[in-house]
N, C-alpha and C. Protein backbone atom coordinates (compact mmCIF):
# COMPACT_ATOMS: atom_id res chain seq x y z
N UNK A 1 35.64 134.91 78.40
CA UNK A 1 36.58 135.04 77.30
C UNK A 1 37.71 134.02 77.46
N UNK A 2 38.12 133.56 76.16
CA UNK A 2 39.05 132.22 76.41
C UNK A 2 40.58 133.11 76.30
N UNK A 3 41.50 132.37 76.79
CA UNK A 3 42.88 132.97 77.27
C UNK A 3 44.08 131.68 76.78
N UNK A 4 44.88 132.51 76.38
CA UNK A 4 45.64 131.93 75.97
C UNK A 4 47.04 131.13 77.22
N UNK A 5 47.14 130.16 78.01
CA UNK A 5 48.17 129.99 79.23
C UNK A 5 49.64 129.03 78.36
N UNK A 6 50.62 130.07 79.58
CA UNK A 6 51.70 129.00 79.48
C UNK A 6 51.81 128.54 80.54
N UNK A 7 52.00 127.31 81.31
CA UNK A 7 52.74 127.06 82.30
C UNK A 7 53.97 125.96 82.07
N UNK A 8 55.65 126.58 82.58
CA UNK A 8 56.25 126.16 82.15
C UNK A 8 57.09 125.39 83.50
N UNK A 9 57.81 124.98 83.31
CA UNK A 9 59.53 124.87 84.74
C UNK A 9 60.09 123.73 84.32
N UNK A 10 61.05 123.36 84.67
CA UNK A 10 62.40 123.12 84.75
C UNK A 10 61.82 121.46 84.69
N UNK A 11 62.76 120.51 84.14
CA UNK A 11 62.53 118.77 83.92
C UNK A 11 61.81 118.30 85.21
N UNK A 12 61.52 117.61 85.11
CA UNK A 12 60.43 116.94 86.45
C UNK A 12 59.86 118.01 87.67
N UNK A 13 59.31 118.84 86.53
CA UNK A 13 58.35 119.91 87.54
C UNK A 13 57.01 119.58 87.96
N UNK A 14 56.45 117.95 86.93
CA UNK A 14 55.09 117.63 87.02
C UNK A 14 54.25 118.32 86.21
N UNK A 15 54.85 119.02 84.99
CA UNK A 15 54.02 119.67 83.83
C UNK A 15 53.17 118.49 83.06
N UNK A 16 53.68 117.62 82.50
CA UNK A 16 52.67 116.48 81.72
C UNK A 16 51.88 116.37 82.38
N UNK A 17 52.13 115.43 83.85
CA UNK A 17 51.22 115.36 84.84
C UNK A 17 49.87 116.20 85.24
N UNK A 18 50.11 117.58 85.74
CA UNK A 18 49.25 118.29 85.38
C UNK A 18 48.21 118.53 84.53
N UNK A 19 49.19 118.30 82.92
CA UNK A 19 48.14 118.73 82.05
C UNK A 19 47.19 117.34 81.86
N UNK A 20 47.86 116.40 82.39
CA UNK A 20 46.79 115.09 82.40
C UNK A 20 45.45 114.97 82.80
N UNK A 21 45.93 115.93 84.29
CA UNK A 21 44.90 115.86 85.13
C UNK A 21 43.94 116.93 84.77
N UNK A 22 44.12 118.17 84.43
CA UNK A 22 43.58 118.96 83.90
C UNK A 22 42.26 118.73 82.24
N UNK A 23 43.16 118.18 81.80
CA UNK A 23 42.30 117.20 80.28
C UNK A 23 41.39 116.11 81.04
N UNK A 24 41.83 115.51 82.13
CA UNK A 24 40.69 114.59 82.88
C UNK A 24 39.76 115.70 83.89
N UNK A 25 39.82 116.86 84.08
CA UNK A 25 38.59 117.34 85.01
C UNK A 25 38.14 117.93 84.19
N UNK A 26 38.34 118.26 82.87
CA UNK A 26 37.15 118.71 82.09
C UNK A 26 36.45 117.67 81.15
N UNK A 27 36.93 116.53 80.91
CA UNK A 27 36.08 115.27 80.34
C UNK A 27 35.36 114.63 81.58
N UNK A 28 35.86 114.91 82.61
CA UNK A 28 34.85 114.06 83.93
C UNK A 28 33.82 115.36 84.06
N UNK A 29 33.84 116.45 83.62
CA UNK A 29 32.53 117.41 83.45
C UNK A 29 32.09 117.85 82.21
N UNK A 30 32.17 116.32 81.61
CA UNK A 30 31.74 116.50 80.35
C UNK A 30 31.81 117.29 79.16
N UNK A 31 33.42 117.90 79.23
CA UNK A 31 33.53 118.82 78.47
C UNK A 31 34.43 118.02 77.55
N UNK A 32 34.63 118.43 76.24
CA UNK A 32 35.49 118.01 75.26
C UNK A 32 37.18 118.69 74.75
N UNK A 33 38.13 117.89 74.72
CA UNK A 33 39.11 118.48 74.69
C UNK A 33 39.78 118.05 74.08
N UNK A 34 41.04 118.22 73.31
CA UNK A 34 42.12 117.79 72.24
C UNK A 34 43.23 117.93 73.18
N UNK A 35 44.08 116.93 72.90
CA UNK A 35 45.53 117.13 73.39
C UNK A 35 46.50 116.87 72.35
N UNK A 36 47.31 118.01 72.24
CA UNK A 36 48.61 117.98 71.20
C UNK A 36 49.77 118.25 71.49
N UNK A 37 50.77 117.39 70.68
CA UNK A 37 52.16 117.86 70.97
C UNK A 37 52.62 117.58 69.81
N UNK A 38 54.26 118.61 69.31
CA UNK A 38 54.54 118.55 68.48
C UNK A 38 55.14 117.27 68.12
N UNK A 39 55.27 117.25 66.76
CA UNK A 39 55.79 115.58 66.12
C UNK A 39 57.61 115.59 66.65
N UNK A 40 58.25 116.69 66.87
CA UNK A 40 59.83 116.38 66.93
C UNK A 40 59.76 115.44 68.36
N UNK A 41 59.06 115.61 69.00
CA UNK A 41 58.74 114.98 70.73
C UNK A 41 58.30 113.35 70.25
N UNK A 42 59.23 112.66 70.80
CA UNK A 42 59.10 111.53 69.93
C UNK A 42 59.09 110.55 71.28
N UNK A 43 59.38 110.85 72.24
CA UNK A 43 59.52 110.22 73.64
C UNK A 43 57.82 109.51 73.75
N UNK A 44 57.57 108.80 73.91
CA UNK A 44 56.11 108.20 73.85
C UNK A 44 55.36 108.06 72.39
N UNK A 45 55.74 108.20 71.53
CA UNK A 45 55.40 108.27 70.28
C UNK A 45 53.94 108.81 70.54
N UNK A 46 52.76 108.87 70.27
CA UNK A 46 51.67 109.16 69.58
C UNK A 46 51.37 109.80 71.09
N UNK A 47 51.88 109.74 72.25
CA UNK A 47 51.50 109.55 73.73
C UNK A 47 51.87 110.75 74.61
N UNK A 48 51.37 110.90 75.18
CA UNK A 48 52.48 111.64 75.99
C UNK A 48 52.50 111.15 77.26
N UNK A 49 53.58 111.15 78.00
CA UNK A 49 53.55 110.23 78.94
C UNK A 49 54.15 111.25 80.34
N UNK A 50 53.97 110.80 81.98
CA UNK A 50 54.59 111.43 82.53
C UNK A 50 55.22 111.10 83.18
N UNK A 51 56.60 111.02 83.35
CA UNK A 51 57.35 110.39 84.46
C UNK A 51 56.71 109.73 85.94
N UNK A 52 55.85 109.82 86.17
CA UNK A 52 55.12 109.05 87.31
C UNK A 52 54.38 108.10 87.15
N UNK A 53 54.27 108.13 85.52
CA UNK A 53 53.27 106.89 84.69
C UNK A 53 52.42 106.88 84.45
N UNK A 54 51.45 108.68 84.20
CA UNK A 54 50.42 108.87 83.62
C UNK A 54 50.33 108.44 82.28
N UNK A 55 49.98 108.58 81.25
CA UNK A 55 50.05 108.45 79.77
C UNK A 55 48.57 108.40 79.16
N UNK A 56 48.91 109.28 78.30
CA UNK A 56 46.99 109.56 77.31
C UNK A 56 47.70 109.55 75.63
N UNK A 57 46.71 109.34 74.79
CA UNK A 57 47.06 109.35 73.16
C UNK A 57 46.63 110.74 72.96
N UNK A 58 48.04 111.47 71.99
CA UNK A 58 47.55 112.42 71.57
C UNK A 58 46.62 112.49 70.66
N UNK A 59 45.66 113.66 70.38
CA UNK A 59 44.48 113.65 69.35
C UNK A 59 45.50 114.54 68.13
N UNK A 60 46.43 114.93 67.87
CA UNK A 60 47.57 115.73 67.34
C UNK A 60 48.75 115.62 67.29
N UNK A 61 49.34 115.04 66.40
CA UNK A 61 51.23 115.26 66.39
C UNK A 61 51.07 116.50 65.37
N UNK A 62 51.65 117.91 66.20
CA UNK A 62 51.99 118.95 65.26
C UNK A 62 53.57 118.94 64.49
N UNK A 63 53.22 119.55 63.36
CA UNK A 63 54.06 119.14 62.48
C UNK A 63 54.93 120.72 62.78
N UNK A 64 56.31 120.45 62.68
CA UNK A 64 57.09 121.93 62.43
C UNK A 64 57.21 122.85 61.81
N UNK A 65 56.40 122.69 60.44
CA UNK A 65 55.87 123.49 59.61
C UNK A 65 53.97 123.78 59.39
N UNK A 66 53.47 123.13 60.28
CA UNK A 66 52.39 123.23 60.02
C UNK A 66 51.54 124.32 60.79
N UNK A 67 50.71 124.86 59.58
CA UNK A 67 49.53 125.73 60.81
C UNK A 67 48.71 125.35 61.71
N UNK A 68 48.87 125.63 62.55
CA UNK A 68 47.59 125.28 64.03
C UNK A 68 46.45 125.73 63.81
N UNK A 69 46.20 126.61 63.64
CA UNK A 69 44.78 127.84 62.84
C UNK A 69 43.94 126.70 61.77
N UNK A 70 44.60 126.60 61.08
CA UNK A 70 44.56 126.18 59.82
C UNK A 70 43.65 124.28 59.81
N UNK A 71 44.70 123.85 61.01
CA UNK A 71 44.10 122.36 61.28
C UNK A 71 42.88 122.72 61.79
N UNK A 72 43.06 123.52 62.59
CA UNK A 72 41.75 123.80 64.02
C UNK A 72 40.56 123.88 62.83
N UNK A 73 40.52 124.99 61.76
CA UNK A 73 39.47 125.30 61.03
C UNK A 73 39.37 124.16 59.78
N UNK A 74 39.83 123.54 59.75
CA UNK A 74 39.58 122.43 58.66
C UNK A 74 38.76 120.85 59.81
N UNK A 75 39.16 121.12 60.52
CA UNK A 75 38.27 119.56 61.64
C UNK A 75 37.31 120.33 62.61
N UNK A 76 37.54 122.01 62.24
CA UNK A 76 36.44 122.34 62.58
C UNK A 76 35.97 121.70 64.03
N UNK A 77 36.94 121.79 64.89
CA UNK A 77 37.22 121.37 66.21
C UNK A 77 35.74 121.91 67.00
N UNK A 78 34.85 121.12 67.86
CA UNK A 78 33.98 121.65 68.74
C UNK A 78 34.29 121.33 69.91
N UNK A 79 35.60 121.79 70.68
CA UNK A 79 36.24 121.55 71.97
C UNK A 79 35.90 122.77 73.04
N UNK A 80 35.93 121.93 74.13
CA UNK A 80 36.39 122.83 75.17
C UNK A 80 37.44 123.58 75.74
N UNK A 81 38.50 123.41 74.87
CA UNK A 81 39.93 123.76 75.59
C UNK A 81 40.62 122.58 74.69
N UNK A 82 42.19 123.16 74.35
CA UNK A 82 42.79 122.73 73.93
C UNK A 82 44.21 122.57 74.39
N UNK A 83 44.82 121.43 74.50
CA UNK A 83 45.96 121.32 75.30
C UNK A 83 47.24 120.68 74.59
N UNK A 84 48.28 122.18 75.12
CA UNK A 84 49.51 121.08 74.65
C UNK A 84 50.91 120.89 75.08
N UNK A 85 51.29 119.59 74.80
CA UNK A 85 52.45 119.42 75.83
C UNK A 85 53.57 119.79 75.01
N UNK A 86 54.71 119.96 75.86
CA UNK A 86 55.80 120.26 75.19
C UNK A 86 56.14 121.25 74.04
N UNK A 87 55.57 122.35 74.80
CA UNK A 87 55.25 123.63 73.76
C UNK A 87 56.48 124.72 73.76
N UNK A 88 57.56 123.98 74.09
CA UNK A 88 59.08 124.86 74.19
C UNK A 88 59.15 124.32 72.42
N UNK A 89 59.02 123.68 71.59
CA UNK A 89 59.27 123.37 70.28
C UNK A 89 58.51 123.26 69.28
N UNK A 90 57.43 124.10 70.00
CA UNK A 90 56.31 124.89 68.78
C UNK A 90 57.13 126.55 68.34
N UNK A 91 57.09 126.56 66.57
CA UNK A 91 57.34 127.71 66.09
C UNK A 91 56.88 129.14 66.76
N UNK A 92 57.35 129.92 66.64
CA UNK A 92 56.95 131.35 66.91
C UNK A 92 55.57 131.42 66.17
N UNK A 93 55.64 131.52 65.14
CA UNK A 93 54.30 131.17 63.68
C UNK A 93 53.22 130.51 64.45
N UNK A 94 53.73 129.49 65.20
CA UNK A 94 52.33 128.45 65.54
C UNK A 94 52.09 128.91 66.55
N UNK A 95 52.89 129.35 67.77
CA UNK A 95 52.46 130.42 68.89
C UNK A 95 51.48 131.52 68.45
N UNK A 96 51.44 131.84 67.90
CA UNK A 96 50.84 133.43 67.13
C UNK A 96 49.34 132.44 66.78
N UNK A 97 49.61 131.49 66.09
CA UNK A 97 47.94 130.61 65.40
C UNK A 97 47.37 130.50 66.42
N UNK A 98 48.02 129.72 67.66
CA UNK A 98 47.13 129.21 68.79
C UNK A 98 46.36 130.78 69.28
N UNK A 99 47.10 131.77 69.52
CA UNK A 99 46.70 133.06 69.79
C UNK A 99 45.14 133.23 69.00
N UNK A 100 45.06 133.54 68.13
CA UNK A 100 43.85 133.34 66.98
C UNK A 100 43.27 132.51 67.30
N UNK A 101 43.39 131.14 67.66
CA UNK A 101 42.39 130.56 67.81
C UNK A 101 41.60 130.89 69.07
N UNK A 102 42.73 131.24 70.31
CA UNK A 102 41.92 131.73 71.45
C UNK A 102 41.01 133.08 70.86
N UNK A 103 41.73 133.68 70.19
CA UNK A 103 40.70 134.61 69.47
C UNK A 103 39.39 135.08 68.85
N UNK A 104 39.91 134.18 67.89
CA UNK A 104 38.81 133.59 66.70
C UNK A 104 37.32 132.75 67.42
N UNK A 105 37.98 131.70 67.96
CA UNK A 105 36.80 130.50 68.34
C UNK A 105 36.54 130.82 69.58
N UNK A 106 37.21 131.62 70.71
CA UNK A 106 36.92 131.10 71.57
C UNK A 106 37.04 130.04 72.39
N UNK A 107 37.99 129.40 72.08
CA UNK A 107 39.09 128.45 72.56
C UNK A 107 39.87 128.85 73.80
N UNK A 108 39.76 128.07 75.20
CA UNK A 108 41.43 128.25 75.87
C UNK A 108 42.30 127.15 75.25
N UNK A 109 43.48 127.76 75.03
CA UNK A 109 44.42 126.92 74.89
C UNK A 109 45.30 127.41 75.81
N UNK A 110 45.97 126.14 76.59
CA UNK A 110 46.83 125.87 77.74
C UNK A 110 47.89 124.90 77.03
N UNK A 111 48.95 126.02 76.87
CA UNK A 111 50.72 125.16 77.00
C UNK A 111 51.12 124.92 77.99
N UNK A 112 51.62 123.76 78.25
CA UNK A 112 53.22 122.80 78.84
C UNK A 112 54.55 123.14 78.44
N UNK A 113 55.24 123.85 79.08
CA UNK A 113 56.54 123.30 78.38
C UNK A 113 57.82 123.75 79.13
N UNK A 114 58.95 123.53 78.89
CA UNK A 114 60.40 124.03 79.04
C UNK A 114 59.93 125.35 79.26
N UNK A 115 61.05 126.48 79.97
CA UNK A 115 61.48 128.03 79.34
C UNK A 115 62.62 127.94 78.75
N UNK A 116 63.56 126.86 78.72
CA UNK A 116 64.85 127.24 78.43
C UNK A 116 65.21 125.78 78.35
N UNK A 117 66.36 125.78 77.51
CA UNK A 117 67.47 124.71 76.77
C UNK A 117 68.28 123.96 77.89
N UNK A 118 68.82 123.02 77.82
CA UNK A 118 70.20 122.84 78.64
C UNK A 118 71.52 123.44 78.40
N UNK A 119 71.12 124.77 77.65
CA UNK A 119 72.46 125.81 78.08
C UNK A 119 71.83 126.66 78.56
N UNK A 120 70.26 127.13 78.91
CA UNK A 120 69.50 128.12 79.72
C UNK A 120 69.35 129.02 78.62
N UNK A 121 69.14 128.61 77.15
CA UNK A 121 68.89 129.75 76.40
C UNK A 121 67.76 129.13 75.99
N UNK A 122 66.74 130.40 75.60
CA UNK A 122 64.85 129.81 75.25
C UNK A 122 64.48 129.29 74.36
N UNK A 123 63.55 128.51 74.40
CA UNK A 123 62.91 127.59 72.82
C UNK A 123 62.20 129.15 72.36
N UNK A 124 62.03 128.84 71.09
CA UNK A 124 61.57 129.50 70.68
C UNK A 124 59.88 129.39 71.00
N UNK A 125 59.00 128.60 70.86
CA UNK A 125 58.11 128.60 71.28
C UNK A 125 57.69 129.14 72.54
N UNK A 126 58.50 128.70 73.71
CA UNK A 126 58.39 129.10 75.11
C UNK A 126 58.87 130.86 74.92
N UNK A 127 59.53 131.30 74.37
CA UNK A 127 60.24 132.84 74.32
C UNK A 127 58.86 133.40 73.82
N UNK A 128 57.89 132.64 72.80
CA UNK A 128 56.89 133.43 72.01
C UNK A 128 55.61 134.06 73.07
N UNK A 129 56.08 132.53 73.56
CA UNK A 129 54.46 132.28 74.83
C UNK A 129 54.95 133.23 75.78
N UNK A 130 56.06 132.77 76.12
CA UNK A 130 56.27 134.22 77.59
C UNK A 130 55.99 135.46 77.08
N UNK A 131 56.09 135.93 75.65
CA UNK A 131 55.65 137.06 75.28
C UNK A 131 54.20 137.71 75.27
N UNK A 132 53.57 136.32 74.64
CA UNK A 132 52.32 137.21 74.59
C UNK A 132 51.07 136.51 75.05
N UNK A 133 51.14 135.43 76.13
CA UNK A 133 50.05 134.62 76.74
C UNK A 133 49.62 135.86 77.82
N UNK A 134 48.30 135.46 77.62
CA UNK A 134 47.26 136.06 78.71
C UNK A 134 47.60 135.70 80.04
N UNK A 135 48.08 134.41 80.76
CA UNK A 135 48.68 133.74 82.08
C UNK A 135 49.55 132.95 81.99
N UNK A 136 50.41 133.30 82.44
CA UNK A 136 51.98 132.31 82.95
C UNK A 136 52.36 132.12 84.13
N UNK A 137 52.12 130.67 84.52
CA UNK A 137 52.27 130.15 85.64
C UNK A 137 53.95 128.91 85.71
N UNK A 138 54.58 129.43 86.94
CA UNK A 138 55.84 128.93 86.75
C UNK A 138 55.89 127.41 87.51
N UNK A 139 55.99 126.17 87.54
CA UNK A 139 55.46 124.69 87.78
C UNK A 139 56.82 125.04 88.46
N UNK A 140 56.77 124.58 90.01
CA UNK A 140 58.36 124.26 90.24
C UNK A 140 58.47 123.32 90.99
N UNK A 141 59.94 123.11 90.89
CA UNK A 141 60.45 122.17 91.49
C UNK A 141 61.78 122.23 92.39
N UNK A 142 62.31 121.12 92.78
CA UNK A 142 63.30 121.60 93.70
C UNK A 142 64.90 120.42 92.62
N UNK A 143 65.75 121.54 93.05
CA UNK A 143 67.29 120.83 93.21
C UNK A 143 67.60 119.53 94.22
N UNK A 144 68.82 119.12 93.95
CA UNK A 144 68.82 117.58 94.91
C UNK A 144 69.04 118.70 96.06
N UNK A 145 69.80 119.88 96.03
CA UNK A 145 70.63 120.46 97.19
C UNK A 145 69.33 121.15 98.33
N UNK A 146 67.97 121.55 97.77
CA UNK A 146 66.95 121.93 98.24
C UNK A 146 66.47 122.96 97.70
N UNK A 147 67.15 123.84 96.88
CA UNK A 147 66.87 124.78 96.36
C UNK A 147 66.04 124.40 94.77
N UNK A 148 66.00 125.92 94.70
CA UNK A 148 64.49 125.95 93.34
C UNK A 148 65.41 125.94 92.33
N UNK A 149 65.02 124.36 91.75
CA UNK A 149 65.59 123.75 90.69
C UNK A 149 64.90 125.18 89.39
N UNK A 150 65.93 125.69 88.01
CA UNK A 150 65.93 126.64 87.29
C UNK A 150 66.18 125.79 85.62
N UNK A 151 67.15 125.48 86.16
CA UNK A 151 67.78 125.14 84.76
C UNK A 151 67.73 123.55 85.13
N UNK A 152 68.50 123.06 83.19
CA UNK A 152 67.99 121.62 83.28
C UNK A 152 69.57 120.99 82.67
N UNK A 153 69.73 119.91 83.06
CA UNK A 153 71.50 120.09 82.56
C UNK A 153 71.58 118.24 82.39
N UNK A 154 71.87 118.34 80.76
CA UNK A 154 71.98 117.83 80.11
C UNK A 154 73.03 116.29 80.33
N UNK A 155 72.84 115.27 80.75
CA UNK A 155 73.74 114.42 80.64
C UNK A 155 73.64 113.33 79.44
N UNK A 156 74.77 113.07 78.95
CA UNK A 156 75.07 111.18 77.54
C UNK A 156 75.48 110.54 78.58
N UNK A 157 74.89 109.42 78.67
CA UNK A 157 75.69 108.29 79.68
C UNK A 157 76.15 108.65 80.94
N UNK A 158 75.52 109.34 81.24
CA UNK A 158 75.51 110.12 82.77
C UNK A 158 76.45 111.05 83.07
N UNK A 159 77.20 111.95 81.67
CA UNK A 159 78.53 112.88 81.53
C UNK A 159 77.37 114.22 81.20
N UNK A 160 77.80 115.03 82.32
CA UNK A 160 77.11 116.10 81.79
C UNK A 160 77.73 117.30 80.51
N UNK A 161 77.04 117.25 79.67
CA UNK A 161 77.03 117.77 78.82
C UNK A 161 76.75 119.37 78.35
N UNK A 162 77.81 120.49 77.63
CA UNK A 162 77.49 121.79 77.61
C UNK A 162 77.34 122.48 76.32
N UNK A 163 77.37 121.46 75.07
CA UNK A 163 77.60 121.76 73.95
C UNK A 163 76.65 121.01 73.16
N UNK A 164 76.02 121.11 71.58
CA UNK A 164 75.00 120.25 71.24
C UNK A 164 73.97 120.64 70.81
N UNK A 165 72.88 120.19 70.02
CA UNK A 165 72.30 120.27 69.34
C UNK A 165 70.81 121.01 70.62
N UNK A 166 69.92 122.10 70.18
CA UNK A 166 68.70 122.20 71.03
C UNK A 166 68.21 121.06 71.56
N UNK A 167 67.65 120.45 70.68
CA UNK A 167 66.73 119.37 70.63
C UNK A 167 67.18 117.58 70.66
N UNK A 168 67.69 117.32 71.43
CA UNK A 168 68.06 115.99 71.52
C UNK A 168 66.86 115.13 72.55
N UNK A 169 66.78 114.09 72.11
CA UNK A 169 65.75 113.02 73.00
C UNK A 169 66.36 111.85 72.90
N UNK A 170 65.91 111.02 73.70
CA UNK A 170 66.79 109.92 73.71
C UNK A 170 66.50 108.65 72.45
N UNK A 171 68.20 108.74 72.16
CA UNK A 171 68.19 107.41 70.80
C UNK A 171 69.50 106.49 71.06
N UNK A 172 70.35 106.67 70.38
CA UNK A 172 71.37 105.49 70.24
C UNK A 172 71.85 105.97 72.20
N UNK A 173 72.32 106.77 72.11
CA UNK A 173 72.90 107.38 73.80
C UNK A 173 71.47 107.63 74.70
N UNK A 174 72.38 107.17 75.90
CA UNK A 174 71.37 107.55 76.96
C UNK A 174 71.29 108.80 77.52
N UNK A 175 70.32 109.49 77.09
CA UNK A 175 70.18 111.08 77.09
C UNK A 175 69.21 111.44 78.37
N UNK A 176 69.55 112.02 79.29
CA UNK A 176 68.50 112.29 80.13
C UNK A 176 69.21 113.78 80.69
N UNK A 177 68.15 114.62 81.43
CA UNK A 177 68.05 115.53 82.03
C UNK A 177 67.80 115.72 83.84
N UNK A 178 68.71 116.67 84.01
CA UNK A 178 68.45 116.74 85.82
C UNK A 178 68.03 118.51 85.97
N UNK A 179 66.82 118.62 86.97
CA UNK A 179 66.52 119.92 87.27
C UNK A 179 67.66 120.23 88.18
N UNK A 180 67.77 121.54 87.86
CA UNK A 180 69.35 121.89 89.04
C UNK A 180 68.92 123.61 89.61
N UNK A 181 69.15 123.94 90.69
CA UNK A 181 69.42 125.30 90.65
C UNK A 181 70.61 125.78 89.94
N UNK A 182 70.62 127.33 89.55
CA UNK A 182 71.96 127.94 89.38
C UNK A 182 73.05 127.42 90.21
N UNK A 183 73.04 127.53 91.14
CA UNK A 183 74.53 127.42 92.04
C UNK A 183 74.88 125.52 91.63
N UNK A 184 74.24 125.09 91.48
CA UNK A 184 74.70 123.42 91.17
C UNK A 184 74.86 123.44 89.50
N UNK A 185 74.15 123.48 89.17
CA UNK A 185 74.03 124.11 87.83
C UNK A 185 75.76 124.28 86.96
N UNK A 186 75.99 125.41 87.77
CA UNK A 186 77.35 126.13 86.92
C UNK A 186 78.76 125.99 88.19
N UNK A 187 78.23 124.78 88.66
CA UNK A 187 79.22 124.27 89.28
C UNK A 187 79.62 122.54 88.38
N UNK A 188 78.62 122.41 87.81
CA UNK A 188 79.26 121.33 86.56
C UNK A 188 80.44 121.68 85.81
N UNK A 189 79.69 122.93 85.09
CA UNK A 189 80.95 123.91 84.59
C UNK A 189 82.19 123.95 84.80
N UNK A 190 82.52 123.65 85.75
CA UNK A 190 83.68 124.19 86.40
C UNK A 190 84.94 123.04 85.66
C-alpha cells in the first residue's frame, strides 16, 4: 500500500539532497518517477537544486491554486512514486489531493520541506502534512554552537531579521537563512 511521507528540518538539513538521491535509486531500478515543486520556489527556476550542487529539472512547477489530483488524472501519470520539494508552500487543499492520490492510484508520494517560518510559525502545507501523512521523518541538522539546529533565522545583507513577509527568496536583497538551535536562535532577539 502506497503512503503518503513528510520528511522535513530546519535550512541545510540535506532535504533536496536526499530527495535527489532517492528519485535516482528508483530510476537506477528502473522505476519511474516525477519530481515537483511549487511555482512560488523560484530559487533554481524549473530546477531544484541542492546546496552541495546536486540539481535535476522539475517534471512540475505547481501552481498555488492548482489541483494536484486533478493534474495527476489528466497526464494520467504511470509513476512509481512521486516527489516533492519544498512542500512547506503547498496549500492545505493540495496536501489533502496528494492524500487521494496516495489513495486513489496507489501512488507514494514523499514531501521535502520546512516545518516552520523564520519566526517558527508553520507553512501551511508542512502544518497539513504533519497532520495527516502516514510517516514523518525529522532530517537534522546541527547549530554552529553543536546543538540540534530547530529553527531557521532569517538574515537581508547579513542583519538578522524578525518581521516580514512568509515567503521571501532571494531578489533585489541578499536573503539567506541560518539553521540555529533555540538557545542561539532567541538570543538574536535580544
Amino acid at each position: 500500500m502506497a503512503k503518503l511521507f513528510f520528511r522535513y528540518g530546519s535550512m541545510n538539513s540535506g532535504k533536496t539532497a536526499l530527495l535527489l538521491q532517492a528519485a535516482y535509486n528508483y530510476e537506477e531500478r528502473g522505476m519511474k518517477v516525477v519530481v515537483f515543486k511549487p511555482s512560488v520556489d523560484s530559487k533554481g527556476e524549473k530546477c531544484i537544486v541542492s546546496r552541495i550542487g546536486l540539481k535535476r529539472k522539475v517534471d512540475h512547477l505547481i501552481k498555488r491554486d492548482e489541483d494536484v489530483l486533478e493534474y495527476v488524472k489528466e497526464k494520467d501519470l504511470d509513476v512509481n512514486c512521486i516527489f516533492i520539494d519544498e512542500a512547506q508552500f503547498l496549500t492545505r487543499k493540495q496536501v489533502d489531493q496528494l492524500m487521494h492520490i496516495v489513495v486513489e492510484y496507489n501512488i507514494p508520494v514523499i514531501c521535502y520541506g520546512l516545518r516552520t517560518d523564520f519566526l517558527t510559525n508553520g507553512f501551511e502545507g508542512s502544518t497539513r502534512l504533519l497532520e495527516i501523512a502516514h510517516k514523518i521523518k525529522e532530517m537534522k541538522t546541527i547549530c554552529k554552537c553543536g546543538r540540534k539546529a530547530m529553527f531557521n533565522l532569517r538574515k537581508i545583507n547579513g542583519v538578522p531579521v524578525f518581521d516580514g513577509n512568509q515567503v521571501a527568496i532571494d531578489g533585489k536583497d541578499a536573503i539567506t537563512y541560518e539553521a540555529l538551535c533555540p538557545n542561539c536562535y532567541y538570543k538574536y532577539q535580544k
